[in-house]
N, C-alpha and C. Protein backbone atom coordinates (compact mmCIF):
# COMPACT_ATOMS: atom_id res chain seq x y z
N UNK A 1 -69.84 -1.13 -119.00
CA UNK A 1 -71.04 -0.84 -118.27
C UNK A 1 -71.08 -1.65 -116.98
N UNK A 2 -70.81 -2.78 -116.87
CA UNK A 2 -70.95 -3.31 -115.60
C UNK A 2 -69.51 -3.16 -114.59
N UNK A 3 -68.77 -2.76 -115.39
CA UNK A 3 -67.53 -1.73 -114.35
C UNK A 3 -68.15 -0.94 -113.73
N UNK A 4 -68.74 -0.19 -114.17
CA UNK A 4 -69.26 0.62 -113.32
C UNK A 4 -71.15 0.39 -112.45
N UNK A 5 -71.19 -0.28 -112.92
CA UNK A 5 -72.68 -0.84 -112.40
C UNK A 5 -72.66 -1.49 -111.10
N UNK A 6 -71.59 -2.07 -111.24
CA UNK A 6 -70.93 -2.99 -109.56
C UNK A 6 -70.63 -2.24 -108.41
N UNK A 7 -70.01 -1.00 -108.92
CA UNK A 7 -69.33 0.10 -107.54
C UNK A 7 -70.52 0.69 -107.19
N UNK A 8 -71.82 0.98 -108.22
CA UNK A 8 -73.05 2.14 -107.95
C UNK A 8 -73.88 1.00 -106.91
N UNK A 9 -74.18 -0.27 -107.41
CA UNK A 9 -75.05 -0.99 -106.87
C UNK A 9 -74.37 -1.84 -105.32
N UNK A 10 -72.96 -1.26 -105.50
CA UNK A 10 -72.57 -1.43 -104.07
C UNK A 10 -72.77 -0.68 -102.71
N UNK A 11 -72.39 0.42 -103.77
CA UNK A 11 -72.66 1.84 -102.55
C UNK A 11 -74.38 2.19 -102.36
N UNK A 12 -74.95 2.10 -103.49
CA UNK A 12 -76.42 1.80 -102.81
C UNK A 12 -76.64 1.11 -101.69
N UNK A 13 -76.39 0.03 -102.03
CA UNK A 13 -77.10 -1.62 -100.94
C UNK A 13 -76.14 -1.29 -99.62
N UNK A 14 -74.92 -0.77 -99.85
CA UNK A 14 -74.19 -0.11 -98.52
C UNK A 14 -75.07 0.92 -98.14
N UNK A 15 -75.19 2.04 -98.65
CA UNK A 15 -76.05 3.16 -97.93
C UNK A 15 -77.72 2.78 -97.22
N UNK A 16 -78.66 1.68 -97.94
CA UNK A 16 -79.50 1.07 -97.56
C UNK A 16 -79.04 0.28 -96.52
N UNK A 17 -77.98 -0.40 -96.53
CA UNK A 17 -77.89 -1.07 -95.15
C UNK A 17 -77.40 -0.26 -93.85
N UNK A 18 -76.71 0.83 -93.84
CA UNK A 18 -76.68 1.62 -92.64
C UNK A 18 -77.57 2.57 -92.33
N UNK A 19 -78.37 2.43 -93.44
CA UNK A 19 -79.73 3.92 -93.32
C UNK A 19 -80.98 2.93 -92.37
N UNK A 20 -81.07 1.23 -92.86
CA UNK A 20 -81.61 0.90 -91.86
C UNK A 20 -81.45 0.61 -90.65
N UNK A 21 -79.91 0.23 -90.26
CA UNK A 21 -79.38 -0.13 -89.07
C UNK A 21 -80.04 0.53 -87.82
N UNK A 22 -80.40 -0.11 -86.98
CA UNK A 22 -80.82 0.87 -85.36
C UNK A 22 -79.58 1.84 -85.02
N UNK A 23 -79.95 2.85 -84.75
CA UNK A 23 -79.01 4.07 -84.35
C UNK A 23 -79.10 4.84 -83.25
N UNK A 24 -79.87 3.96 -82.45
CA UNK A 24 -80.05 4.42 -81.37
C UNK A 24 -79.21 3.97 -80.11
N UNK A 25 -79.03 4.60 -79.19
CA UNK A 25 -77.88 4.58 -78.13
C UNK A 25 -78.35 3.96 -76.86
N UNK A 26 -77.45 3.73 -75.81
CA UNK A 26 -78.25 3.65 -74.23
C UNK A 26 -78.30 5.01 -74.20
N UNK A 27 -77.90 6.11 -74.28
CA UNK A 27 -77.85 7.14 -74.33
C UNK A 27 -79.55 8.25 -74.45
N UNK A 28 -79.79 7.18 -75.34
CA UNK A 28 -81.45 7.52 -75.93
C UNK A 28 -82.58 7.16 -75.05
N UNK A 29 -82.01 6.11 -74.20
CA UNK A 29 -82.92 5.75 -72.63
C UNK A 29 -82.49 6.68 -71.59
N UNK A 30 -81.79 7.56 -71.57
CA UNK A 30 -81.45 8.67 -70.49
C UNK A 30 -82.02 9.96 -70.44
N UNK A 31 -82.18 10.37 -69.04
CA UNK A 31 -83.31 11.50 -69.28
C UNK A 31 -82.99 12.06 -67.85
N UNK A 32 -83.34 13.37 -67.94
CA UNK A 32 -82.20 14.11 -66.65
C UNK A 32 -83.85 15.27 -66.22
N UNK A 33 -83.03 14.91 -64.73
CA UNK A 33 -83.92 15.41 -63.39
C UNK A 33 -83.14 16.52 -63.00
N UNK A 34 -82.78 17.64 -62.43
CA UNK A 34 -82.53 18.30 -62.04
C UNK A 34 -80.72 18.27 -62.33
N UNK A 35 -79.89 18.02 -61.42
CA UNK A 35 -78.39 17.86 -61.85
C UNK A 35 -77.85 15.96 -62.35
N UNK A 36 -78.81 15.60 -62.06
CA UNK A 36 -78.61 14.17 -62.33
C UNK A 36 -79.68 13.77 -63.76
N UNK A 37 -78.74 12.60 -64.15
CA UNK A 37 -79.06 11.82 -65.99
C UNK A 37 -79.26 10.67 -65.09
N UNK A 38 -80.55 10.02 -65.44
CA UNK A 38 -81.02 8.85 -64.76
C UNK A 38 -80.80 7.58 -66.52
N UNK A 39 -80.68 6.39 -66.29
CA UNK A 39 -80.68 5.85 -67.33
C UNK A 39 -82.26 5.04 -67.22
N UNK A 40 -82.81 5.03 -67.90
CA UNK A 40 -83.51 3.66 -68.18
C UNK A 40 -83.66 2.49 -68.27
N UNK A 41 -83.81 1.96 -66.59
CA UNK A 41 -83.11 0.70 -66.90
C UNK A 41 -83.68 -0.87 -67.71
N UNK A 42 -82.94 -1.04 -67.97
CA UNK A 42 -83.38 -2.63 -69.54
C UNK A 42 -85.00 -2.90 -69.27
N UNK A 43 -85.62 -3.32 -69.97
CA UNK A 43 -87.17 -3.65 -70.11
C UNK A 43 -88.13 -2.16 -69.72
N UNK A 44 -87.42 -1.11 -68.76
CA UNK A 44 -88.69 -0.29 -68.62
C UNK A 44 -88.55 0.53 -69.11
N UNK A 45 -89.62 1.09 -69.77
CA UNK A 45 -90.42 2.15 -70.74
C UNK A 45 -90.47 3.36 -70.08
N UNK A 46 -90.34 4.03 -71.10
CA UNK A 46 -90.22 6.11 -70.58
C UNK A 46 -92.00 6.07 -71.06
N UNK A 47 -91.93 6.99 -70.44
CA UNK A 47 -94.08 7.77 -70.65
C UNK A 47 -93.85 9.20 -70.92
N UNK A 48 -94.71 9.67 -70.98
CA UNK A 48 -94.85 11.03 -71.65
C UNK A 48 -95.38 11.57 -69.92
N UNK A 49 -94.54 12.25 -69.16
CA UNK A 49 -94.59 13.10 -67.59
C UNK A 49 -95.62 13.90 -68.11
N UNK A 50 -96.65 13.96 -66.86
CA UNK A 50 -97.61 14.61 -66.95
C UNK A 50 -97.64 15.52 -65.66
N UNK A 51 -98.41 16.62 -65.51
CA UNK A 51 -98.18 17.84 -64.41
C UNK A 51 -97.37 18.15 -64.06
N UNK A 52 -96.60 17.72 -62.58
CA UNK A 52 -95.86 18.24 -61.88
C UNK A 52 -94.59 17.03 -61.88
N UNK A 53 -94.90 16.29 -62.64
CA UNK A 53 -94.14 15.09 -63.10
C UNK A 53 -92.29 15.41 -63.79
N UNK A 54 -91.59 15.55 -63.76
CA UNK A 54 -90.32 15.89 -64.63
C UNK A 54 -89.96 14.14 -65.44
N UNK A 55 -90.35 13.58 -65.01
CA UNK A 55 -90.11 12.46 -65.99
C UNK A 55 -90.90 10.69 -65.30
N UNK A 56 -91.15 9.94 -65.85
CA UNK A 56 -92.04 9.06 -65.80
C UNK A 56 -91.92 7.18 -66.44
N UNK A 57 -92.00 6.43 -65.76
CA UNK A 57 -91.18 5.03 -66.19
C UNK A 57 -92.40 3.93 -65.82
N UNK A 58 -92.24 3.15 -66.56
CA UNK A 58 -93.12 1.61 -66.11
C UNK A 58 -92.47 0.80 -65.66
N UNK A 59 -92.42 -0.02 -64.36
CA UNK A 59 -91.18 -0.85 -64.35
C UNK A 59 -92.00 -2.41 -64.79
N UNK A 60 -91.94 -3.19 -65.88
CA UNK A 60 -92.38 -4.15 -66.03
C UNK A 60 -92.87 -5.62 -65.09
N UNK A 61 -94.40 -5.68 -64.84
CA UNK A 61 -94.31 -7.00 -64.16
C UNK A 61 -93.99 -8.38 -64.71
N UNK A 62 -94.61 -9.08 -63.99
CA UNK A 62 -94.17 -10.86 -64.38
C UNK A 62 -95.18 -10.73 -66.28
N UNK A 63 -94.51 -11.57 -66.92
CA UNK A 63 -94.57 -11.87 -68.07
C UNK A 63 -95.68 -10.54 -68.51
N UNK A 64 -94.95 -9.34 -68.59
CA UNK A 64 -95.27 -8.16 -69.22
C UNK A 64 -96.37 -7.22 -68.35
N UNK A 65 -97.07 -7.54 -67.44
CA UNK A 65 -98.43 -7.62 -66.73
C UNK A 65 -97.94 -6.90 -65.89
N UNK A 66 -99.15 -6.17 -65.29
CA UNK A 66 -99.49 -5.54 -64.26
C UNK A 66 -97.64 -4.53 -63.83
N UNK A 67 -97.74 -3.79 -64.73
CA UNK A 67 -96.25 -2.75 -64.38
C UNK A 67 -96.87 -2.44 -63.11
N UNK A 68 -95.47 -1.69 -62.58
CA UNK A 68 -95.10 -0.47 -61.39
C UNK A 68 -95.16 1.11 -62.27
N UNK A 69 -95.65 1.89 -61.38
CA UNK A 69 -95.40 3.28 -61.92
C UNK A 69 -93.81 3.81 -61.50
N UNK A 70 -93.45 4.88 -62.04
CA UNK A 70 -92.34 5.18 -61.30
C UNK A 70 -92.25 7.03 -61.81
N UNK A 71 -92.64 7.94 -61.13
CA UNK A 71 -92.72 8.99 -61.13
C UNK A 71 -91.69 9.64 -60.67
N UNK A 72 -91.07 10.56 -61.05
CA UNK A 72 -90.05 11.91 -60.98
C UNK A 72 -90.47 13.24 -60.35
N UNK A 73 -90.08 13.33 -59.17
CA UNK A 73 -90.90 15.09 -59.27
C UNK A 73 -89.29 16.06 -59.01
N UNK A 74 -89.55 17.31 -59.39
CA UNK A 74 -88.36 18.05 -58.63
C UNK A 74 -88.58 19.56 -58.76
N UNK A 75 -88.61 20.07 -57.28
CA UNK A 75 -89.31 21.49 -57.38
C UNK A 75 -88.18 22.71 -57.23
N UNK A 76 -86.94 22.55 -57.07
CA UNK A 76 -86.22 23.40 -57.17
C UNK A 76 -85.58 23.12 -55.78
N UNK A 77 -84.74 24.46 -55.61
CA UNK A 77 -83.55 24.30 -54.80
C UNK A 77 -85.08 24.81 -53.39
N UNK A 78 -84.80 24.24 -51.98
CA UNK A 78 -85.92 24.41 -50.96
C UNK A 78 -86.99 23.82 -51.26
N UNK A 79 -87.65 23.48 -52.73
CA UNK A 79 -89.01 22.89 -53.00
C UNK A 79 -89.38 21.30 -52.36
N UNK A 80 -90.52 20.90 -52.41
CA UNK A 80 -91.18 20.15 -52.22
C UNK A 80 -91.04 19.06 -50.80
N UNK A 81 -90.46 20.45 -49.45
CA UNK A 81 -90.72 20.22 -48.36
C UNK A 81 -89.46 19.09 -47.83
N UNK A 82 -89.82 19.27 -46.63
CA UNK A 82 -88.75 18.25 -45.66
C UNK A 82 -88.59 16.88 -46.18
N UNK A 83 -87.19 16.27 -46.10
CA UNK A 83 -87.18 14.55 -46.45
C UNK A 83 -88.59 14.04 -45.25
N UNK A 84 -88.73 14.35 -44.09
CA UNK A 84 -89.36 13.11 -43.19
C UNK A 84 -90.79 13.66 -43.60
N UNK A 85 -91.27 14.87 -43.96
CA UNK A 85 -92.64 14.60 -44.68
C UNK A 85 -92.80 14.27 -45.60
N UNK A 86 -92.53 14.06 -46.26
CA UNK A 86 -92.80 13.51 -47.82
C UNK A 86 -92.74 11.79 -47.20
N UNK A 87 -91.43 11.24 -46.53
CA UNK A 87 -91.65 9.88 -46.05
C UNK A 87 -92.83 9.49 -45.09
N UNK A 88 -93.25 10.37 -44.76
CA UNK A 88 -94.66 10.14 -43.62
C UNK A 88 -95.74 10.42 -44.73
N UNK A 89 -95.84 11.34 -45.79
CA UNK A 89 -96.66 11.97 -46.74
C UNK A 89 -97.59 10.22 -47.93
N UNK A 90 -95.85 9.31 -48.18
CA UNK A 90 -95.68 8.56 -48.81
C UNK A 90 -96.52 7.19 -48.20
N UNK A 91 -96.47 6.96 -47.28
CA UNK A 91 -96.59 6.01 -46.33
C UNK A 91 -97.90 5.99 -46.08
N UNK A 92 -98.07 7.51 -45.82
CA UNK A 92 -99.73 7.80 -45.47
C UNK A 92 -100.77 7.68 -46.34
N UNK A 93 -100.19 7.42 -47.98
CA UNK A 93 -101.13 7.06 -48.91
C UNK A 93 -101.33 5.72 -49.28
N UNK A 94 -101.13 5.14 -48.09
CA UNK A 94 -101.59 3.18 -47.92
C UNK A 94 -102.17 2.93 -46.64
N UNK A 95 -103.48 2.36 -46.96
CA UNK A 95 -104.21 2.20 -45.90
C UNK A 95 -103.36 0.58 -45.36
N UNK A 96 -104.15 0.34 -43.93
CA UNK A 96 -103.83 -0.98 -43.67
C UNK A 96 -102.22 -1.04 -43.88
N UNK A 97 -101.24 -0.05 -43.87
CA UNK A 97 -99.74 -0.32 -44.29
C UNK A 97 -98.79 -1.42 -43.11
N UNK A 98 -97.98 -1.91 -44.09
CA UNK A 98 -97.20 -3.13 -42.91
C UNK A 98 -95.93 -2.66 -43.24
N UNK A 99 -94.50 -3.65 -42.89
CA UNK A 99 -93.35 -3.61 -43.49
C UNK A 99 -92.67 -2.34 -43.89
N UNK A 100 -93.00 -1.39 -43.35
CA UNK A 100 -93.01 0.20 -43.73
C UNK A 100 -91.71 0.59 -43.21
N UNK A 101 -90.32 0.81 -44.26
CA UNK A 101 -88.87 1.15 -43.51
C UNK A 101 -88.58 2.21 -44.27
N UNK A 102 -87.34 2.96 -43.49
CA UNK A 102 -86.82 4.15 -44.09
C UNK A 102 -86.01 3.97 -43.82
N UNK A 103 -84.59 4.19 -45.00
CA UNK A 103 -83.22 3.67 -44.72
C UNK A 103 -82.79 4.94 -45.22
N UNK A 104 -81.03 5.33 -45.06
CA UNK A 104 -80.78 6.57 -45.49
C UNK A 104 -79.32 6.11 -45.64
N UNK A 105 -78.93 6.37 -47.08
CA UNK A 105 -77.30 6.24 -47.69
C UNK A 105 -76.62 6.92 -47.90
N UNK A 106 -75.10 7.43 -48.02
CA UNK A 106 -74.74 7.96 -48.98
C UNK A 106 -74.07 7.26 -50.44
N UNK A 107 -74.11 7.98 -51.53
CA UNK A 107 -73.46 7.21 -52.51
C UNK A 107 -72.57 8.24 -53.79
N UNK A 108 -71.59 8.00 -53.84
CA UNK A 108 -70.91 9.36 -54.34
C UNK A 108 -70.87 10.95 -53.60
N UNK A 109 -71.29 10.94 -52.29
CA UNK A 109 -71.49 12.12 -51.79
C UNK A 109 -72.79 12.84 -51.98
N UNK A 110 -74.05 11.42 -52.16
CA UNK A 110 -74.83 12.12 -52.32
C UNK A 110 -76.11 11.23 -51.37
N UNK A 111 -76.90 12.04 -50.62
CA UNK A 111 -77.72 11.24 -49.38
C UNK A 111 -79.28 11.03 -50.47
N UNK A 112 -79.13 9.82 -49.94
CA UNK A 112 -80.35 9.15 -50.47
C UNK A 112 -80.91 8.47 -49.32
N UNK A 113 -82.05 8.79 -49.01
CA UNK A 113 -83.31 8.09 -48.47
C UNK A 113 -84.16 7.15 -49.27
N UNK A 114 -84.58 5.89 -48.83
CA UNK A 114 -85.10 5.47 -49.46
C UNK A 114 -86.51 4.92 -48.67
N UNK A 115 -87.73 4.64 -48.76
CA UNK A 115 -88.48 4.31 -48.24
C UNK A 115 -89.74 3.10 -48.73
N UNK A 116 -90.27 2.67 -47.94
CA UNK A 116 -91.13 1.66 -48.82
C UNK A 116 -92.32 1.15 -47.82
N UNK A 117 -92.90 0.33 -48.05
CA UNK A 117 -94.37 0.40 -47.57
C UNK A 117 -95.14 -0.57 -48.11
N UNK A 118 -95.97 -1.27 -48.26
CA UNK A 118 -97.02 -2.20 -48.32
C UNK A 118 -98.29 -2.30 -47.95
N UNK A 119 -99.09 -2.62 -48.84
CA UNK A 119 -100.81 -2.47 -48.34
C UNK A 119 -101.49 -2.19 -49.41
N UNK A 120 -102.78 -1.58 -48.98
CA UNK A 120 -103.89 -0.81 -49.92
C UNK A 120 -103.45 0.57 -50.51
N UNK A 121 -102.72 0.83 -51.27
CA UNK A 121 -102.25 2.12 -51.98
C UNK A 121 -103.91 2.48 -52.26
N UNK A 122 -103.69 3.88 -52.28
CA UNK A 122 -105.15 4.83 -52.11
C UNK A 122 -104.83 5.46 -53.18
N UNK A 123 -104.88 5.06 -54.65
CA UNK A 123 -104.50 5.80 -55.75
C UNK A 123 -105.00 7.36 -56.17
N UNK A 124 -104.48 8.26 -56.42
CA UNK A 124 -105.46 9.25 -56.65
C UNK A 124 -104.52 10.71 -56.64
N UNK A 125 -105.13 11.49 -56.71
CA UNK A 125 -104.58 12.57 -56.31
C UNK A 125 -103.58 13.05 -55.18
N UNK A 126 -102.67 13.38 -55.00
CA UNK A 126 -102.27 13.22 -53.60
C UNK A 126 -102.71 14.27 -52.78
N UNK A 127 -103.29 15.52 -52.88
CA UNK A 127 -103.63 16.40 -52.52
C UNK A 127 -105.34 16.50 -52.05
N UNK A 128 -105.65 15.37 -52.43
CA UNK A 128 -107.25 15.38 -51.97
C UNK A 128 -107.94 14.85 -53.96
N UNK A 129 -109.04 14.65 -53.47
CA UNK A 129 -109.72 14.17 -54.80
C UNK A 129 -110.16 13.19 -54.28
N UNK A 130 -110.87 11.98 -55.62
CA UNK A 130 -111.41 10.90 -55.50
C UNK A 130 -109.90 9.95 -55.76
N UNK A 131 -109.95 9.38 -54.85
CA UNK A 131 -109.17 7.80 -54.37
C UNK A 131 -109.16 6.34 -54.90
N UNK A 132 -108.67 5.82 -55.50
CA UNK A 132 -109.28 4.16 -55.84
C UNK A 132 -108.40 3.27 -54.96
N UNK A 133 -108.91 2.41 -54.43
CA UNK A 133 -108.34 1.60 -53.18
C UNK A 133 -107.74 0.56 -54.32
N UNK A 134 -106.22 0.18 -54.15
CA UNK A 134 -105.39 -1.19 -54.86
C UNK A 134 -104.89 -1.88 -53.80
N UNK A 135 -105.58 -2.85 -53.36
CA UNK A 135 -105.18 -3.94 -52.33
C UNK A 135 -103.38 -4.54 -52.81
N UNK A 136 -103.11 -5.31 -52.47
CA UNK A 136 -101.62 -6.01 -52.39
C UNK A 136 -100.50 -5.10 -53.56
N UNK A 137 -100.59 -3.72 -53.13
CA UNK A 137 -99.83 -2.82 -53.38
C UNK A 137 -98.54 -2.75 -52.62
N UNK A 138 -97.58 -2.11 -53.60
CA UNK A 138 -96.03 -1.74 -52.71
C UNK A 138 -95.65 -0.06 -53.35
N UNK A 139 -94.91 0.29 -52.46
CA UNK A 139 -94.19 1.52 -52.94
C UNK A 139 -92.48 1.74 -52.13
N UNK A 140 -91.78 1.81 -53.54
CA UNK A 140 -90.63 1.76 -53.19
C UNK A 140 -90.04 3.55 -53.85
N UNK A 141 -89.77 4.01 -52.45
CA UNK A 141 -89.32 5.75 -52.96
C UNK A 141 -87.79 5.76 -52.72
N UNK A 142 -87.79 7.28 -53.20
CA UNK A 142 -85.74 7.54 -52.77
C UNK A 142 -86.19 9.05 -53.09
N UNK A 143 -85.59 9.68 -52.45
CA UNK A 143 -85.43 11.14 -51.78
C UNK A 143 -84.04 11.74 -52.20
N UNK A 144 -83.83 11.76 -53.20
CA UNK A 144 -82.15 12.31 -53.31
C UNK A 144 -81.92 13.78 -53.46
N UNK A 145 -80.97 13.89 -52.15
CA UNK A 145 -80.45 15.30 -52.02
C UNK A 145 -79.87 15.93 -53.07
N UNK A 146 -80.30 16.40 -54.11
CA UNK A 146 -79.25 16.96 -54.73
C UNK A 146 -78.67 18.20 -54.24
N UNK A 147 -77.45 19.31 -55.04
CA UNK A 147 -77.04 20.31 -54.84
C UNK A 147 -77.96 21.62 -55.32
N UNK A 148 -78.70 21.04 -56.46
CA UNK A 148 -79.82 22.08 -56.60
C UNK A 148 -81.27 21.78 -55.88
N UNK A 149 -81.49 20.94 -55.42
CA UNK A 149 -82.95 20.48 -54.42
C UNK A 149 -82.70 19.10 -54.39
N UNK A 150 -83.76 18.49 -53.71
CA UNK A 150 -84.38 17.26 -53.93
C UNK A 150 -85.25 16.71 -55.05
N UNK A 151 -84.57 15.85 -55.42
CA UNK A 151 -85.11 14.86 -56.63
C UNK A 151 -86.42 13.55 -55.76
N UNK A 152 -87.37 13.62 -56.00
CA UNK A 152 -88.40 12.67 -55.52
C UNK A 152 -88.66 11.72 -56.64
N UNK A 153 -88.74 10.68 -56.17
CA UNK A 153 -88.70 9.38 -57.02
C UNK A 153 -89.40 8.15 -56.57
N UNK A 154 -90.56 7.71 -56.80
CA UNK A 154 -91.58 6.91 -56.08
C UNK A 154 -92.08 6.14 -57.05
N UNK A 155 -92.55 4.77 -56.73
CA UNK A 155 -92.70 3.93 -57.65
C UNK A 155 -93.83 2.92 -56.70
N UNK A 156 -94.86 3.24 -57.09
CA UNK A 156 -96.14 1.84 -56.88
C UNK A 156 -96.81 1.55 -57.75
N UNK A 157 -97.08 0.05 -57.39
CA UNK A 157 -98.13 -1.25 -58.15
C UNK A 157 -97.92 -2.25 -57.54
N UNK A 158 -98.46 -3.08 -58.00
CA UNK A 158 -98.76 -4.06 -57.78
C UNK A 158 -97.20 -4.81 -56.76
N UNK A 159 -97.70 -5.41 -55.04
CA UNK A 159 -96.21 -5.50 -54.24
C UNK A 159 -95.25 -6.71 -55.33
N UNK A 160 -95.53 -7.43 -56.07
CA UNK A 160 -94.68 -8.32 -56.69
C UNK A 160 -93.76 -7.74 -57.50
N UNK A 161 -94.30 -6.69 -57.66
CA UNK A 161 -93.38 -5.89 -59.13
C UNK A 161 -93.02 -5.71 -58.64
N UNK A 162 -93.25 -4.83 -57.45
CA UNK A 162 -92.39 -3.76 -57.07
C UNK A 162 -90.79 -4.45 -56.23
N UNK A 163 -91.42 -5.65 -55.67
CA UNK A 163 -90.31 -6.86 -54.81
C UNK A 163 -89.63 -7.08 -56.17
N UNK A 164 -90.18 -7.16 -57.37
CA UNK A 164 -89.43 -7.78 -58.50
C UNK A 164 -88.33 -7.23 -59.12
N UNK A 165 -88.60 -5.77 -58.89
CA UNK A 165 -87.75 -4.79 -59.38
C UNK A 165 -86.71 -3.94 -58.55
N UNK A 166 -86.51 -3.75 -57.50
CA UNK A 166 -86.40 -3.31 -56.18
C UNK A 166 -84.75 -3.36 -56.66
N UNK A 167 -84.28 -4.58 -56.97
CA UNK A 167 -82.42 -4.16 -57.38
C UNK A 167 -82.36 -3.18 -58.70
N UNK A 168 -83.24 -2.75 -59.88
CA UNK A 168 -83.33 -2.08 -60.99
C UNK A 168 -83.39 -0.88 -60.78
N UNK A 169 -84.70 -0.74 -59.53
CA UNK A 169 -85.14 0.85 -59.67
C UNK A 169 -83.88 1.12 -58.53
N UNK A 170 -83.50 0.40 -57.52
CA UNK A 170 -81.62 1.10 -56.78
C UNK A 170 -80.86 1.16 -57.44
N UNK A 171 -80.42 0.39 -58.67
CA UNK A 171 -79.30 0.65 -58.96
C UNK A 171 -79.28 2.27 -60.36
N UNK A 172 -80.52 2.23 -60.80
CA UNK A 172 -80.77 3.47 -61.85
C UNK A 172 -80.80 4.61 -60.61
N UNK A 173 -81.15 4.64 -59.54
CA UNK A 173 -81.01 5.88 -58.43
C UNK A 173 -80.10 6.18 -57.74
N UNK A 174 -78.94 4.90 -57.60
CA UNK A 174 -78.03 5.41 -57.08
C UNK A 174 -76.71 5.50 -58.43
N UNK A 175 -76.78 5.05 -59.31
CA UNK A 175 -76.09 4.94 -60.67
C UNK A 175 -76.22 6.33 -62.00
N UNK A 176 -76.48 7.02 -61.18
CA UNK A 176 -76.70 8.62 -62.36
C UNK A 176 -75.50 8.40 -63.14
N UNK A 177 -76.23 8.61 -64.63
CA UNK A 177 -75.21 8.58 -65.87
C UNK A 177 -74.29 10.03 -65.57
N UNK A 178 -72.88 9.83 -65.79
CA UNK A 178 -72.07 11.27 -65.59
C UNK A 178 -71.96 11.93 -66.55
């Protein structure tokens, strides 16, 4: 009896120990925009995209506090208008704005704009609505050309986060999982 009691109560406590093991991947932080797989990069959280949203991120502030948003949009091949309006569009939703640059890369053959800004972010609707004024705000965007449209990618809160994070949210935009 305990010949055989040893091999059963092995392969149990084996099957319990890989049934609990984490099984989850980096793979499981990846989430795809139009022709590009963006990864998730370490500490920030996926959200549940809402409207016109294709996918949605928190980028974490100082000791957990006050995140960055980081929104996804992508309207198809011609959609969601010229790179320099959307960068004038972006800009224009911070009152009092300073430090306001637009740089333009390529990276793998693929043009990325990136833009950014500082001030009173005018939270709200972007199309009109009611507004909430966030004083010592930042917004750090990227405009990527893809082959099927433009991928829009914009990220404000609070300017510390956003200074805090600024090598995370470039390297997940110019770093598409293949």
């Amino acid at each position: 009896m305990k010949k055989i009691l040893f091999p059963v109560v092995a392969v149990v406590a084996l099957g319990i120990l890989f049934s609990a093991a984490p099984t989850a991947s980096a793979a499981d932080d990846s989430f795809k925009v139009s022709e590009f797989t963006y990864q998730t990069p370490k500490g920030w959280t996926k959200g549940q995209p809402r409207g016109m949203r294709k996918a949605q991120l928190t980028a974490p502030g100082k000791d957990g506090k006050d995140g960055a948003e980081v929104t996804f949009f992508y309207f198809g091949e011609g959609g969601g208008g010229p790179v320099e309006d959307n960068v004038a569009r972006w800009i224009g939703q911070f009152k009092d704005q300073k430090n306001s640059k637009e740089e333009s890369k390529t990276v793998n053959g693929v043009k990325i704009t990136y833009v950014s800004t500082e001030g009173t972010f005018m939270s709200g609707p972007p199309f009109g609505g009611a507004k909430t004024p966030m004083s010592n705000s930042g917004l750090l965007g990227a405009i990527v050309e893809g082959k099927q449209g433009n991928v829009f990618i914009k990220m404000t809160g609070p300017l510390a986060t956003i200074k805090g994070v600024d090598a995370g949210f470039r390297g997940m935009v110019e770093n598409p999982v293949k």
